[in-house]
C-alpha atoms as a PDB file:
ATOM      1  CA  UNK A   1      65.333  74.238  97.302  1.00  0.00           C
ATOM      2  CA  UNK A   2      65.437  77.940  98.039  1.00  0.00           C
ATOM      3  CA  UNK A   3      68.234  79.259  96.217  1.00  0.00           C
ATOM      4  CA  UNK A   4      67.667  83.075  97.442  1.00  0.00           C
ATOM      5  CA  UNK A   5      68.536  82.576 100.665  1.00  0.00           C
ATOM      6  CA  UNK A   6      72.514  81.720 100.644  1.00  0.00           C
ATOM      7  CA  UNK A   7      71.703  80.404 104.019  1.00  0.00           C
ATOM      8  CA  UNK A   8      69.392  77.613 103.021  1.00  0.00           C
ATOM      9  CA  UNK A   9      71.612  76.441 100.465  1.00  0.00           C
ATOM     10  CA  UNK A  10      73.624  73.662 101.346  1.00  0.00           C
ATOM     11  CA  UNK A  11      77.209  74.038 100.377  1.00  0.00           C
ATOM     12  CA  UNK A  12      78.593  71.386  98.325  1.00  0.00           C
ATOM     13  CA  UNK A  13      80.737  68.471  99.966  1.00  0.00           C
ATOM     14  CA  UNK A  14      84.567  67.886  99.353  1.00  0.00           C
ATOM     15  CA  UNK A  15      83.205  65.543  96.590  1.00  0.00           C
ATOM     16  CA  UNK A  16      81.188  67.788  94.911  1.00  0.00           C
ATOM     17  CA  UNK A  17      83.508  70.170  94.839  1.00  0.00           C
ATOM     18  CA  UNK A  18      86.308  68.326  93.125  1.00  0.00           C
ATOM     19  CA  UNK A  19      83.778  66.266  90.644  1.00  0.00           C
ATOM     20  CA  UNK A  20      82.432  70.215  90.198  1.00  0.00           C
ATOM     21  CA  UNK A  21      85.895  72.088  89.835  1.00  0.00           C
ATOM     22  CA  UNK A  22      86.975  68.730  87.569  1.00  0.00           C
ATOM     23  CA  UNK A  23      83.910  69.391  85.183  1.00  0.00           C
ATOM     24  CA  UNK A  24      84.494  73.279  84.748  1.00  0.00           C
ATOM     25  CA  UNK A  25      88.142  72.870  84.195  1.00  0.00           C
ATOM     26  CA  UNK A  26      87.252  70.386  81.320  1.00  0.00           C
ATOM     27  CA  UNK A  27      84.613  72.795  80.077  1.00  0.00           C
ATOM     28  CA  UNK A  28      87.274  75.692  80.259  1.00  0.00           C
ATOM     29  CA  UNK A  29      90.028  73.538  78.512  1.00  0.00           C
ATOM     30  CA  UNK A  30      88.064  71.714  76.345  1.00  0.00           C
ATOM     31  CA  UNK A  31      86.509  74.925  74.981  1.00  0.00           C
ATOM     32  CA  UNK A  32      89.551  76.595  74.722  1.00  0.00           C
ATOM     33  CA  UNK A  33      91.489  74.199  72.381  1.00  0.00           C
ATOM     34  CA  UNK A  34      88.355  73.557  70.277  1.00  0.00           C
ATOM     35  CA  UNK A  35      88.060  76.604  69.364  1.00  0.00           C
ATOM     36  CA  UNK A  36      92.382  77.129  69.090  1.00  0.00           C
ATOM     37  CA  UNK A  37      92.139  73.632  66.717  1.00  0.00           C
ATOM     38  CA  UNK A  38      89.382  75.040  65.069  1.00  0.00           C
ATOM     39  CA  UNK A  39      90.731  78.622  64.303  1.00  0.00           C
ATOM     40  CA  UNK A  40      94.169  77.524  63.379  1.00  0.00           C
ATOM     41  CA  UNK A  41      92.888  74.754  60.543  1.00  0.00           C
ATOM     42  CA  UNK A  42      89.923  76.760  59.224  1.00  0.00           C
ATOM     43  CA  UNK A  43      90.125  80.217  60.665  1.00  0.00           C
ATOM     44  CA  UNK A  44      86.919  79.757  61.831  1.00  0.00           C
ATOM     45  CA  UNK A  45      85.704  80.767  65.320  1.00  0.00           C
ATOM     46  CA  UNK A  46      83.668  78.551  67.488  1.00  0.00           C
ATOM     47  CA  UNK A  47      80.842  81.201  66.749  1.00  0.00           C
ATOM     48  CA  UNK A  48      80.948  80.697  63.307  1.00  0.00           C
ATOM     49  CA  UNK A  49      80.930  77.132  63.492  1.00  0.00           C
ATOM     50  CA  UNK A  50      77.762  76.851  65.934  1.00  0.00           C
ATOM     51  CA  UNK A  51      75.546  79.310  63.340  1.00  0.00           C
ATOM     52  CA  UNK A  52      77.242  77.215  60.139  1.00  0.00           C
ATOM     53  CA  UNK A  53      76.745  73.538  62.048  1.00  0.00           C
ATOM     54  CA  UNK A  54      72.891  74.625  62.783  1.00  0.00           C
ATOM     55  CA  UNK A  55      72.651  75.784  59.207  1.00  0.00           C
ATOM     56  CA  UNK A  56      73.581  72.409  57.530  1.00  0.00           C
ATOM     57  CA  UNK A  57      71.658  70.764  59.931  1.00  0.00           C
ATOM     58  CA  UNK A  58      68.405  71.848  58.190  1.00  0.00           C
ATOM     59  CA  UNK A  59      67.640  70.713  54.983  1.00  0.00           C
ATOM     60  CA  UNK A  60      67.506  74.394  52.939  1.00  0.00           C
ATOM     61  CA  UNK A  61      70.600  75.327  54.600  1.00  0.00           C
ATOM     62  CA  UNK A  62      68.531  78.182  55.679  1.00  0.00           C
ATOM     63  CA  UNK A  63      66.364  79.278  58.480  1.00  0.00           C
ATOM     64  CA  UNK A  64      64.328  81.971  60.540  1.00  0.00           C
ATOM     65  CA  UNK A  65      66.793  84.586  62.343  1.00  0.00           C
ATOM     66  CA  UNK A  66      64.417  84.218  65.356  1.00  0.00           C
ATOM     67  CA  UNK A  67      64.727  80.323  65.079  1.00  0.00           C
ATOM     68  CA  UNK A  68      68.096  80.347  64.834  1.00  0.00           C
ATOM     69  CA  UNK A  69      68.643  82.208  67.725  1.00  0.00           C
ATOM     70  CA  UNK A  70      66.739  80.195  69.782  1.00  0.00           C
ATOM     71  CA  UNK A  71      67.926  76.692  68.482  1.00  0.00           C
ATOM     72  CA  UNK A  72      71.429  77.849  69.623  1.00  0.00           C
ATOM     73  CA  UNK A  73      70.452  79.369  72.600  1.00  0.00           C
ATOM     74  CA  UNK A  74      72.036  83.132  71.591  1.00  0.00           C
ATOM     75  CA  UNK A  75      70.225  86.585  72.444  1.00  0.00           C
ATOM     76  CA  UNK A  76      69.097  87.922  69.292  1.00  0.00           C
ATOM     77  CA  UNK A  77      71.088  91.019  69.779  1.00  0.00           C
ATOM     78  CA  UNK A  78      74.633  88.638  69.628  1.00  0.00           C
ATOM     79  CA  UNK A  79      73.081  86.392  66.338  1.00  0.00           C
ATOM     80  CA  UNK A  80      72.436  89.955  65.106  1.00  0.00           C
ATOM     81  CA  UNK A  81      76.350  90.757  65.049  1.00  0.00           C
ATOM     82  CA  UNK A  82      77.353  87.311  64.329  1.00  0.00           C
ATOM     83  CA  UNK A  83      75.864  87.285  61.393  1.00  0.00           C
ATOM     84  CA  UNK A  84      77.089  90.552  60.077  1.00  0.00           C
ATOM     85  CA  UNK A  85      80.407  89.330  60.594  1.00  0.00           C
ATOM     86  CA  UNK A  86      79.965  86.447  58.472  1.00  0.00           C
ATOM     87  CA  UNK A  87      78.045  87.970  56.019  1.00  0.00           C
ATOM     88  CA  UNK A  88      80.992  89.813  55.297  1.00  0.00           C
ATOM     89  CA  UNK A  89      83.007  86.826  54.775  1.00  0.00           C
ATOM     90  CA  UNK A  90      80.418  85.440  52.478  1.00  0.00           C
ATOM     91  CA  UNK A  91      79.516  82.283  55.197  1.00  0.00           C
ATOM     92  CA  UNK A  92      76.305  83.339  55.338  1.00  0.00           C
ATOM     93  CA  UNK A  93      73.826  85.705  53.735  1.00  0.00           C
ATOM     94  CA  UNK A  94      70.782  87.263  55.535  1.00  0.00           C
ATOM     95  CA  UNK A  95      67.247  86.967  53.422  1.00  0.00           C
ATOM     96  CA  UNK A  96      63.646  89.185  54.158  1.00  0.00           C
ATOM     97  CA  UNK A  97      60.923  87.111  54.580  1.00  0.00           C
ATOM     98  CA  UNK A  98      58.607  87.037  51.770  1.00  0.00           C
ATOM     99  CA  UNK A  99      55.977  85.883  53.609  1.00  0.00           C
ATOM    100  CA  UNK A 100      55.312  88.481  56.132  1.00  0.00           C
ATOM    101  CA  UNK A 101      57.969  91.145  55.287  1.00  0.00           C
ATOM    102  CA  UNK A 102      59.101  91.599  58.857  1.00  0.00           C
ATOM    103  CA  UNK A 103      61.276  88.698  59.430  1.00  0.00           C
ATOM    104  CA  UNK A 104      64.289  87.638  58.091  1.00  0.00           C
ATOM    105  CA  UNK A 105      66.025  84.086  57.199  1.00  0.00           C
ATOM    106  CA  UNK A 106      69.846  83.235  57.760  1.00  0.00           C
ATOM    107  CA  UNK A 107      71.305  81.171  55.063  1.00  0.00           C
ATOM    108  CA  UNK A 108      74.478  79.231  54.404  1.00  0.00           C
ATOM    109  CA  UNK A 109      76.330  80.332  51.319  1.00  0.00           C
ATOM    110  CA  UNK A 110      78.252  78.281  48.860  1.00  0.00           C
ATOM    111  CA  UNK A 111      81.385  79.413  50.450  1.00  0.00           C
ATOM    112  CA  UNK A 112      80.114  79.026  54.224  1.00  0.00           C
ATOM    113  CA  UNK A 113      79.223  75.430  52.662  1.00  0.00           C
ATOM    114  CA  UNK A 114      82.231  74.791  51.674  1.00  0.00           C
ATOM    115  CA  UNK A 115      84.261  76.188  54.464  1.00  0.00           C
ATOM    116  CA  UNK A 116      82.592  74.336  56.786  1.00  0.00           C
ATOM    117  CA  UNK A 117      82.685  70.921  55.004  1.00  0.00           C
ATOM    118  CA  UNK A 118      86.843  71.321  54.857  1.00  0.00           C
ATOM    119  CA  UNK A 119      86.602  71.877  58.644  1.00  0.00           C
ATOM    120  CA  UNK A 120      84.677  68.853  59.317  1.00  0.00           C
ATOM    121  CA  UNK A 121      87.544  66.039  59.209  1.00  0.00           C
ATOM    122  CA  UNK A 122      89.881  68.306  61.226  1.00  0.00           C
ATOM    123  CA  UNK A 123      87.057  69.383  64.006  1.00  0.00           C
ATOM    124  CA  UNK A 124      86.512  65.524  63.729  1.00  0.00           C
ATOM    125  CA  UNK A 125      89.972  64.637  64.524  1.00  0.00           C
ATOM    126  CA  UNK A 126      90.080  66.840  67.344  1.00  0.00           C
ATOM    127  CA  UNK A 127      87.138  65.438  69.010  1.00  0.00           C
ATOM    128  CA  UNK A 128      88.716  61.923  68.485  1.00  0.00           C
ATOM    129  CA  UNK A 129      91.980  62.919  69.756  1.00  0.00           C
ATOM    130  CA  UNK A 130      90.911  64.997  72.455  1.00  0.00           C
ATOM    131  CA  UNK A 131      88.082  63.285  74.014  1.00  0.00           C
ATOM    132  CA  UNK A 132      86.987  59.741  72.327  1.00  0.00           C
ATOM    133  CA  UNK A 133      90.482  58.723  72.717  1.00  0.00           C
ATOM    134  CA  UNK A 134      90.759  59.157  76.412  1.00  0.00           C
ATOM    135  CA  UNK A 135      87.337  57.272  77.019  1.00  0.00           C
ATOM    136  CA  UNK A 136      86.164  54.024  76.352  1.00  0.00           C
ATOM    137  CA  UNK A 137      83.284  53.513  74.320  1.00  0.00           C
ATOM    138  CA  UNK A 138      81.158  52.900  77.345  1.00  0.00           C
ATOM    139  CA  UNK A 139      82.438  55.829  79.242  1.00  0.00           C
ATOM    140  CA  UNK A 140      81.664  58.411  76.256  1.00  0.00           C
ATOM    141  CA  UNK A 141      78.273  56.674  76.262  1.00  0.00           C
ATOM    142  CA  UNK A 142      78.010  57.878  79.647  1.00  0.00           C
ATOM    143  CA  UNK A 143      79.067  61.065  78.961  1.00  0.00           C
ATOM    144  CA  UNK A 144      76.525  62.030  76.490  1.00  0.00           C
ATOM    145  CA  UNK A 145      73.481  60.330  78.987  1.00  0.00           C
ATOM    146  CA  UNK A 146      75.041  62.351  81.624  1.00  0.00           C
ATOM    147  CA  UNK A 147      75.398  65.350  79.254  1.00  0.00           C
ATOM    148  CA  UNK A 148      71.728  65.000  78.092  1.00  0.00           C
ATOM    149  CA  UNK A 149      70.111  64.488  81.795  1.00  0.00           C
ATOM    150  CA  UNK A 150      72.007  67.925  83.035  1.00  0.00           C
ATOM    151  CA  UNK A 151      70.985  69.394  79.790  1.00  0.00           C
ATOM    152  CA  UNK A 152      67.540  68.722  80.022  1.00  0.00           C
ATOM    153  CA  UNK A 153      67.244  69.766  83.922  1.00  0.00           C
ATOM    154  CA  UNK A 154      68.605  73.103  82.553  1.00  0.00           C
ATOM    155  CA  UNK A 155      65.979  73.534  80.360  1.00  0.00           C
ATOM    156  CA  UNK A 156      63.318  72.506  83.077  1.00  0.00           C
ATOM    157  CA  UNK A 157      64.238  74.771  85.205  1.00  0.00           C
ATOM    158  CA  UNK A 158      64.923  77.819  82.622  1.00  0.00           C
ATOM    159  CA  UNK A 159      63.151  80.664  84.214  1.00  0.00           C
END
């Protein structure tokens, strides 16, 4: 499909629309009290919970800036400031490289560790309440294939 051209485009169908519109109000929604939840039981922000989730997600608890940037899909630039901020709160600290003295590494903390393990059961119980509750177990099945095909045709077509 040529997607410079608005006229060779086809515009999406009454369906489309509504199964499109449905899906970005969810995203908007969703997002939005995730991230309320999530500030108002941990005072974290969904930003600090995305760099502290990929950080216990690797062994070390600690990884390449560069790495990290890419595995959650940020600009550099906005992991850059991110992590200043949480340096500050002593979530994370920033390491040099030893090994080639140009890069750095991004580690959890003992604090970030533990501030992220007391907002586990509550970010839990939000995604229960808000969205496993409202599905059955087939349908959330669903949701995650569908989330994963749409996912991965993002990243196929990533310019």
């Amino acid at each position: 499909m040529n997607d410079t051209d608005p006229g060779a485009v086809p515009w999406l169908s009454a369906d489309e629309q509504r199964s499109w519109r449905a899906f970005v109000r969810l995203h908007m929604k969703l997002t939005a009290r995730m991230a309320a939840d999530l500030q108002a039981h941990s005072g974290l922000s969904s930003s600090d919970f995305e760099v502290l989730v990929a950080l216990t997600d690797v062994p070390e608890g600690r990884v390449r800036f560069q790495d990290l940037a890419k595995g959650i899909d940020w600009e550099q630039s906005r992991l850059s400031h991110q992590i200043r901020r949480m340096a500050k709160r002593d979530l994370v600290a920033r390491e040099e490289c030893e090994e080639d003295g140009r890069g750095a590494y991004v580690a959890i903390s003992a604090h970030g560790r533990a501030v992220i393990e007391a907002a586990a059961p509550k970010h839990v119980a939000t995604v229960r309440r808000l969205v496993l509750d409202a599905l059955t177990p087939e349908e959330f099945a669903e949701l995650g294939r569908l989330s994963a095909k749409v996912t991965d045709q993002i990243e196929r077509t990533r310019p």
